[in-house]
C-alpha atoms as a PDB file:
ATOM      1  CA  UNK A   1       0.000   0.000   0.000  1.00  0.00           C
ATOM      2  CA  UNK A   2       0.712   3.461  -0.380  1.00  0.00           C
ATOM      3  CA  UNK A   3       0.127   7.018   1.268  1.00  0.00           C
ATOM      4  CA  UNK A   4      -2.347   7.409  -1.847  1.00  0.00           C
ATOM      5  CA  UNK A   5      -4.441   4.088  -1.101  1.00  0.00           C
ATOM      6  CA  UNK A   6      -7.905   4.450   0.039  1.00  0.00           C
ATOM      7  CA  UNK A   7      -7.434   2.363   2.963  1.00  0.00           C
ATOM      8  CA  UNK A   8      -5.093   5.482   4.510  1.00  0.00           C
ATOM      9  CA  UNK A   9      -7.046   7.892   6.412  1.00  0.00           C
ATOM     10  CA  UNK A  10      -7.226  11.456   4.791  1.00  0.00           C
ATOM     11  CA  UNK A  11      -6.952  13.834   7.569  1.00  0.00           C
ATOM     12  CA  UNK A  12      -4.431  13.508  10.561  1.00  0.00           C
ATOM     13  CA  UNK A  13      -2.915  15.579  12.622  1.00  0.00           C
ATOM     14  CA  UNK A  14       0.808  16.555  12.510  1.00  0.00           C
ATOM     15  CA  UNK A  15       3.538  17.747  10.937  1.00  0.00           C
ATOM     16  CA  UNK A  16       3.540  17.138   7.128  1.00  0.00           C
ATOM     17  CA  UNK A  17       7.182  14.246   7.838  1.00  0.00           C
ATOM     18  CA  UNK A  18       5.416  12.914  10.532  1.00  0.00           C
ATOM     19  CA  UNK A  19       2.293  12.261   8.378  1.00  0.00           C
ATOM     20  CA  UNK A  20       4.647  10.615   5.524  1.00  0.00           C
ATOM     21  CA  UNK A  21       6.287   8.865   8.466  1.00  0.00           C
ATOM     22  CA  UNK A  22       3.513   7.152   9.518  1.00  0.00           C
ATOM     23  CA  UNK A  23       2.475   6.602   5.590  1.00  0.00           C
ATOM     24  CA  UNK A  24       5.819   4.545   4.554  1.00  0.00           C
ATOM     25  CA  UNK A  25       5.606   2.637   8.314  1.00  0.00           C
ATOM     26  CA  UNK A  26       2.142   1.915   7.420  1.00  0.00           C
ATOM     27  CA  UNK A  27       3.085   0.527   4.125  1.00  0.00           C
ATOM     28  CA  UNK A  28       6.264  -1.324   5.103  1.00  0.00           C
ATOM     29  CA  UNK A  29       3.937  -3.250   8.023  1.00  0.00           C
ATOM     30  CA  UNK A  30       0.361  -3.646   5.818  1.00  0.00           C
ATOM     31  CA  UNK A  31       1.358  -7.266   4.861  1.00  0.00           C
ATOM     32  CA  UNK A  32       2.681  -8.356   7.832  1.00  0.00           C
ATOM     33  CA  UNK A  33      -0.075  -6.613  10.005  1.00  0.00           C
ATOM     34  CA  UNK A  34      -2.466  -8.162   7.526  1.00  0.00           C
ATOM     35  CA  UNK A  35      -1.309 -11.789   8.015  1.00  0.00           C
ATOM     36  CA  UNK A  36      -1.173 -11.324  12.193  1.00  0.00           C
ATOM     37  CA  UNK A  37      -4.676  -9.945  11.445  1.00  0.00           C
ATOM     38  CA  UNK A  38      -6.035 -13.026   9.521  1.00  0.00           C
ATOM     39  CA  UNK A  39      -5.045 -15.249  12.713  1.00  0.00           C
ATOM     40  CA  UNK A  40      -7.146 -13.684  15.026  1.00  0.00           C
ATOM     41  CA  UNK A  41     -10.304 -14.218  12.968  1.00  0.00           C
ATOM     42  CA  UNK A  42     -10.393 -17.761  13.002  1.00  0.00           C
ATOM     43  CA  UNK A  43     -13.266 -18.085  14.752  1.00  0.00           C
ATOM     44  CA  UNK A  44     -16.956 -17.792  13.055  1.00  0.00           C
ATOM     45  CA  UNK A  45     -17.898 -15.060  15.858  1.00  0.00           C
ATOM     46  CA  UNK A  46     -15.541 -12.194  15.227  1.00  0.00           C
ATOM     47  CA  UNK A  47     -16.197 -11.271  11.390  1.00  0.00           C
ATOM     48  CA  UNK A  48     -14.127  -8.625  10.936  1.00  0.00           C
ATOM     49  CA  UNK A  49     -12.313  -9.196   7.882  1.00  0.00           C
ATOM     50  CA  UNK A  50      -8.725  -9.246   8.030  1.00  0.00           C
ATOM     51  CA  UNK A  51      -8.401  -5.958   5.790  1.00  0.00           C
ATOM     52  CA  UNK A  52     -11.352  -4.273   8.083  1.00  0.00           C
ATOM     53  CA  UNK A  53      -8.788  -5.008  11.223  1.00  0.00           C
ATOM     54  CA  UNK A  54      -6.099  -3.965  10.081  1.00  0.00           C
ATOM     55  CA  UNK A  55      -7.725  -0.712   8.581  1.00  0.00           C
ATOM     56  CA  UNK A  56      -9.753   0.362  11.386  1.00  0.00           C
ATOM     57  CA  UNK A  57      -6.896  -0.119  13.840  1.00  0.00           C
ATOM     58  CA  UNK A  58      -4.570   2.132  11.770  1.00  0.00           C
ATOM     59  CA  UNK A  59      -7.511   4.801  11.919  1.00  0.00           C
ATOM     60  CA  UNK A  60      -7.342   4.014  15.572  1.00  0.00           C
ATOM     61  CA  UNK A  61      -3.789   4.670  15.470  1.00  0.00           C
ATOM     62  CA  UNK A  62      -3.424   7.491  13.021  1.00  0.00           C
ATOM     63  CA  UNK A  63      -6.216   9.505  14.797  1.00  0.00           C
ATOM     64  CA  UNK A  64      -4.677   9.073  18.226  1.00  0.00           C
ATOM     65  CA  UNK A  65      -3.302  12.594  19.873  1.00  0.00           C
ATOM     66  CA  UNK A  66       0.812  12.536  19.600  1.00  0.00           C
ATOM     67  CA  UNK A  67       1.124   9.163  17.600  1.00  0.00           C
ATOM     68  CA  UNK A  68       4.881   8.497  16.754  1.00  0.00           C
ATOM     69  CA  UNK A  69       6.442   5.893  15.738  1.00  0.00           C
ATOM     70  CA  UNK A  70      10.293   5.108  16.090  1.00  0.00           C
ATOM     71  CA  UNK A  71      11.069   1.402  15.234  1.00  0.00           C
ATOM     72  CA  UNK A  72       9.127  -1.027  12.972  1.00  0.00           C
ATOM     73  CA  UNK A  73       9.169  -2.958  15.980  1.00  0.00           C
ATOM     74  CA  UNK A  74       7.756  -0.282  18.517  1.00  0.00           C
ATOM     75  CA  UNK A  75       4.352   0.348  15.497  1.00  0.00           C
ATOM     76  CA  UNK A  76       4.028  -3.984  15.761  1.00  0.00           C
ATOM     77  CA  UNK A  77       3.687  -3.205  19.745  1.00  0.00           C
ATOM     78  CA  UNK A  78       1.109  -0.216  19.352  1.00  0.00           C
ATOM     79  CA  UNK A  79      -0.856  -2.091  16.308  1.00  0.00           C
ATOM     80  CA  UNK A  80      -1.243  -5.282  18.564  1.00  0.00           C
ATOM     81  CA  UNK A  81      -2.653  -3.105  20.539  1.00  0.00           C
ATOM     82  CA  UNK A  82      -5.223  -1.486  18.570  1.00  0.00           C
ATOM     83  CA  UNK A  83      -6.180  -4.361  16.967  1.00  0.00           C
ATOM     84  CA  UNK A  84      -6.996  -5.969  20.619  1.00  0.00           C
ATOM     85  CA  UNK A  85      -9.030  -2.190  20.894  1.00  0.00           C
ATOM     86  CA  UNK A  86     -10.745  -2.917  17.777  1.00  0.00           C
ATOM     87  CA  UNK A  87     -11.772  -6.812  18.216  1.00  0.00           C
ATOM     88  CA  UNK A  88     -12.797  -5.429  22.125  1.00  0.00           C
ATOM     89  CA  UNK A  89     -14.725  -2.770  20.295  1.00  0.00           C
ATOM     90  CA  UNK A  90     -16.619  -5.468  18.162  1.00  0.00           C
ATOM     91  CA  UNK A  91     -17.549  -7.647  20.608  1.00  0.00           C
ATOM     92  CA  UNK A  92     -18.972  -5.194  22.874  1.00  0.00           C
ATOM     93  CA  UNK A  93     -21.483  -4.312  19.902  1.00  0.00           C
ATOM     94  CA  UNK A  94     -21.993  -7.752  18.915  1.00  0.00           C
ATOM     95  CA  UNK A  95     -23.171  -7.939  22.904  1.00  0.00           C
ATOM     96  CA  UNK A  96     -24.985  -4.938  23.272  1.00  0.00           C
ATOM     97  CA  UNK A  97     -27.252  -6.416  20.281  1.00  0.00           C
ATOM     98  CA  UNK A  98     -27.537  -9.709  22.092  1.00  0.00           C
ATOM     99  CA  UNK A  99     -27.199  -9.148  25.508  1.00  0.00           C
ATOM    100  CA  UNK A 100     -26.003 -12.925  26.004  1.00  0.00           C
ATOM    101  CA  UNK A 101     -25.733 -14.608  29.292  1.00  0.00           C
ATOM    102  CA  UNK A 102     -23.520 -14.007  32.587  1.00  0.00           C
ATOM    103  CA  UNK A 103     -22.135 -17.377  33.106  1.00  0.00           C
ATOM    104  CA  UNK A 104     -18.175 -18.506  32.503  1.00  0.00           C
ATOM    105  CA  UNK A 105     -16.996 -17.643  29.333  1.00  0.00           C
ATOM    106  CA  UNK A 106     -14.500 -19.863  28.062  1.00  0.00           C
ATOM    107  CA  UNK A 107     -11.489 -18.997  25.817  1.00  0.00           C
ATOM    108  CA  UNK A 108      -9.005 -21.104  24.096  1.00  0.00           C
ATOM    109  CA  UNK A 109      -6.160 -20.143  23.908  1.00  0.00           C
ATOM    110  CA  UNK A 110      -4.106 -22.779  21.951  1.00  0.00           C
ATOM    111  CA  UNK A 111      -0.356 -23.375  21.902  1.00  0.00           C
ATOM    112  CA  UNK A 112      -0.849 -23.032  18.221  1.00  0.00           C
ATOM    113  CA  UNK A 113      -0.982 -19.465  18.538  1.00  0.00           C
ATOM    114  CA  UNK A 114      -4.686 -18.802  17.731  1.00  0.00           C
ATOM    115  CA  UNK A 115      -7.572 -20.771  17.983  1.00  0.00           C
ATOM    116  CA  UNK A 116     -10.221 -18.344  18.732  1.00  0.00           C
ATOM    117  CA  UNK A 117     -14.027 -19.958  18.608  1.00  0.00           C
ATOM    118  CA  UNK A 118     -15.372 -17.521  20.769  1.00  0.00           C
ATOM    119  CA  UNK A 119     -18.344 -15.390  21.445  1.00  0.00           C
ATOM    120  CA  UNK A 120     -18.685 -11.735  22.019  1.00  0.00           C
ATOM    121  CA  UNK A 121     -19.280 -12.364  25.654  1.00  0.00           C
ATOM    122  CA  UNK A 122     -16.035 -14.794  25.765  1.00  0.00           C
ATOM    123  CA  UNK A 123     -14.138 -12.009  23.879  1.00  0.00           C
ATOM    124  CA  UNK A 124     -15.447  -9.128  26.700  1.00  0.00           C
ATOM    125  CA  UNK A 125     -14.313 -12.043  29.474  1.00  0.00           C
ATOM    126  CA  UNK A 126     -11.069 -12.360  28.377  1.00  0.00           C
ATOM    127  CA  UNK A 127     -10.664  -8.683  27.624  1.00  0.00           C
ATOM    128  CA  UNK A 128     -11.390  -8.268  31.680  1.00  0.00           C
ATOM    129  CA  UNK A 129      -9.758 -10.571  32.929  1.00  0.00           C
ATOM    130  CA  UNK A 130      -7.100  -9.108  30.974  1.00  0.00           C
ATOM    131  CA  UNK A 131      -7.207  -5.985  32.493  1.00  0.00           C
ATOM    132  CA  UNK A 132      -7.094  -7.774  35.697  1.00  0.00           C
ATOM    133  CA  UNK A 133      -3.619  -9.452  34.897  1.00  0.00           C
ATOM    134  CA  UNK A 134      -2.248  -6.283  33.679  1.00  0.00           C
ATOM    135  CA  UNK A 135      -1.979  -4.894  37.182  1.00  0.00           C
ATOM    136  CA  UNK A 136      -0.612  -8.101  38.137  1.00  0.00           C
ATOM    137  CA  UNK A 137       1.756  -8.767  35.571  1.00  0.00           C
ATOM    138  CA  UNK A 138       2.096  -6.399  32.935  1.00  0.00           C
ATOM    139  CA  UNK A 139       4.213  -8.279  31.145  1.00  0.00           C
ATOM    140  CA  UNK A 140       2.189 -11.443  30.841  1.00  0.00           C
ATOM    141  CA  UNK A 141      -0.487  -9.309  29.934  1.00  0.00           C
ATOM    142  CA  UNK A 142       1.181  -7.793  27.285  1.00  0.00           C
ATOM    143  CA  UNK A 143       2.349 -11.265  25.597  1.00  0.00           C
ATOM    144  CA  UNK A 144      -1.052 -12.349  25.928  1.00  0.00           C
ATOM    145  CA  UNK A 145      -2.186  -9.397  23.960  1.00  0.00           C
ATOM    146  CA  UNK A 146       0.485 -10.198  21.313  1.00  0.00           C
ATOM    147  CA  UNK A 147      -0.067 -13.403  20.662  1.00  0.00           C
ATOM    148  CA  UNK A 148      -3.367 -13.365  21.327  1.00  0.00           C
ATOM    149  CA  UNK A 149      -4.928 -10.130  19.539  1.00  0.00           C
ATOM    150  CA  UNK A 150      -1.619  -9.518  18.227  1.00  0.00           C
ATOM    151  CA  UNK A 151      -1.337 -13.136  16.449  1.00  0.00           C
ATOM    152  CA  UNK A 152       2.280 -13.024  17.018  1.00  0.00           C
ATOM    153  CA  UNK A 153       4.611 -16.081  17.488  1.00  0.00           C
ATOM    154  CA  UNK A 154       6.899 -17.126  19.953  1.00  0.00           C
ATOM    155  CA  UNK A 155      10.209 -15.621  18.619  1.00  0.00           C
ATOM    156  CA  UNK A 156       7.997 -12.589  17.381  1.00  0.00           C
ATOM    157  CA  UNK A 157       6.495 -12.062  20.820  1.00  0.00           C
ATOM    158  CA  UNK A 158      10.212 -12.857  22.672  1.00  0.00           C
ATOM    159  CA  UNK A 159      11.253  -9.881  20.195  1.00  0.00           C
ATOM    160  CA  UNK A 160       8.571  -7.374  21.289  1.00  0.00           C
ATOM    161  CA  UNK A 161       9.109  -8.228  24.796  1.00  0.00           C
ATOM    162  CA  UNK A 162      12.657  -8.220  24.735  1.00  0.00           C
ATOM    163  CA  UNK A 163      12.899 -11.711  26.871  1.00  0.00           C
ATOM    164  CA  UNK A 164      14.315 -14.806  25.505  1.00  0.00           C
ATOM    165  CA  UNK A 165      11.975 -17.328  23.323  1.00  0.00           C
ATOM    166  CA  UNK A 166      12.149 -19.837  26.640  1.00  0.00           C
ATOM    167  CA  UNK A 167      10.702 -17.111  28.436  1.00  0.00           C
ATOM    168  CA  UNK A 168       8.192 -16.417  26.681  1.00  0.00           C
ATOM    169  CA  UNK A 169       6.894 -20.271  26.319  1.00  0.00           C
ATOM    170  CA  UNK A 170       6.982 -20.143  30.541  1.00  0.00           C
ATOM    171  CA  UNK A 171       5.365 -16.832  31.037  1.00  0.00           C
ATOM    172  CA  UNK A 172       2.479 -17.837  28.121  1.00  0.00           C
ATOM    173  CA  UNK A 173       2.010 -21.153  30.308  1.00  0.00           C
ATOM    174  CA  UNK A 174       1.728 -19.317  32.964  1.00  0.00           C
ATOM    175  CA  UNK A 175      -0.728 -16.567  31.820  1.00  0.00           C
ATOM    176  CA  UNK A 176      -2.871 -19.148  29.452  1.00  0.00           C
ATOM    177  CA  UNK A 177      -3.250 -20.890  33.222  1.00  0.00           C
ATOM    178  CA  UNK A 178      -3.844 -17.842  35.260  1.00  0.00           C
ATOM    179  CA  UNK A 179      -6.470 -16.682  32.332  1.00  0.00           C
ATOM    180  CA  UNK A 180      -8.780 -19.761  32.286  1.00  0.00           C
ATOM    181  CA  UNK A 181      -9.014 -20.319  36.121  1.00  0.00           C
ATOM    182  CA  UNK A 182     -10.190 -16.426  35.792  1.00  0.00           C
ATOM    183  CA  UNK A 183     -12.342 -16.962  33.114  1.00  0.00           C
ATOM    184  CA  UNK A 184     -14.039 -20.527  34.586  1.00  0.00           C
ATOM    185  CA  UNK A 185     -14.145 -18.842  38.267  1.00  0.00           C
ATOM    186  CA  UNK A 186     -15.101 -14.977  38.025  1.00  0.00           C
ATOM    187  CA  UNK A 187     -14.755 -14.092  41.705  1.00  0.00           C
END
């Protein structure tokens, strides 16, 4: 892609470079942003295309006050995160249309990376229970955003982090554990 695609929003905010900044970063990390993007929609529940995801997190990120970017690496970070925002976002529309039940919600999440069969009310589980483990562990949190929303891999997510591969594969154990006794037993 390029700055003149339609997928680009129009209007931002900024300095003319930091506008063509964000253009070339965006088109240097479409593909790859595209394919993490296609992983998380495995599931029949979240259809969000993987084009729409990617597209409405970079408006998410484009539009956000004092957005800069300084790695390739550091925009992978911020776009896992906005396409967690986005999938959140879904979900919680998906619900307020349904309005599903209150029970245990739960989520798999596979070694596999991805394996995502779940509901909006699964999605809005995990998303809190989420939250919850971010002021525990941040940095569990934060894999489990990459890998999950993210669709990141090991060595990808070791990379982000800045931790060794073996760490990662303990600390996901460790959070995939800490997520589904959350998610079974909402206390």
């Amino acid at each position: 892609m390029t700055a003149a695609d339609p997928g680009l929003p129009r209007k931002r905010k900024g300095t003319p470079q930091e506008q063509a900044a964000l253009d070339q970063m965006y088109s240097l990390a479409y593909e790859e942003l595209r394919r993490l993007a296609s992983s998380i929609r495995r599931g029949p529940q979240i259809t969000l295309s993987p084009t729409t995801l990617v597209n409405e997190a970079w408006v998410k990120l484009a539009a956000s006050p004092g957005f800069a970017v300084t790695s390739l690496l550091h925009f992978k970070r911020i776009a896992a995160r906005a396409m967690r925002q986005v999938v959140v976002e879904a979900a919680r529309r998906k619900s307020a249309r349904k309005r599903g039940s209150g029970g245990p919600h739960p989520v798999t999440l596979d070694e596999g990376l991805l394996v995502v069969s779940s509901t909006s009310a699964e999605i809005l589980a995990l998303e809190a229970a989420l939250e919850e483990l971010e002021q525990l562990k941040p940095r569990q949190a934060r894999l489990v955003e990459y890998r999950f929303f993210g669709g990141f891999d090991v060595a990808e997510t070791a990379q982000l982090l800045e931790v060794s591969e073996v760490t990662v594969h303990r600390e996901w154990r460790v959070a995939k554990a800490w997520l589904s006794r959350k998610l079974l037993h909402p206390d």
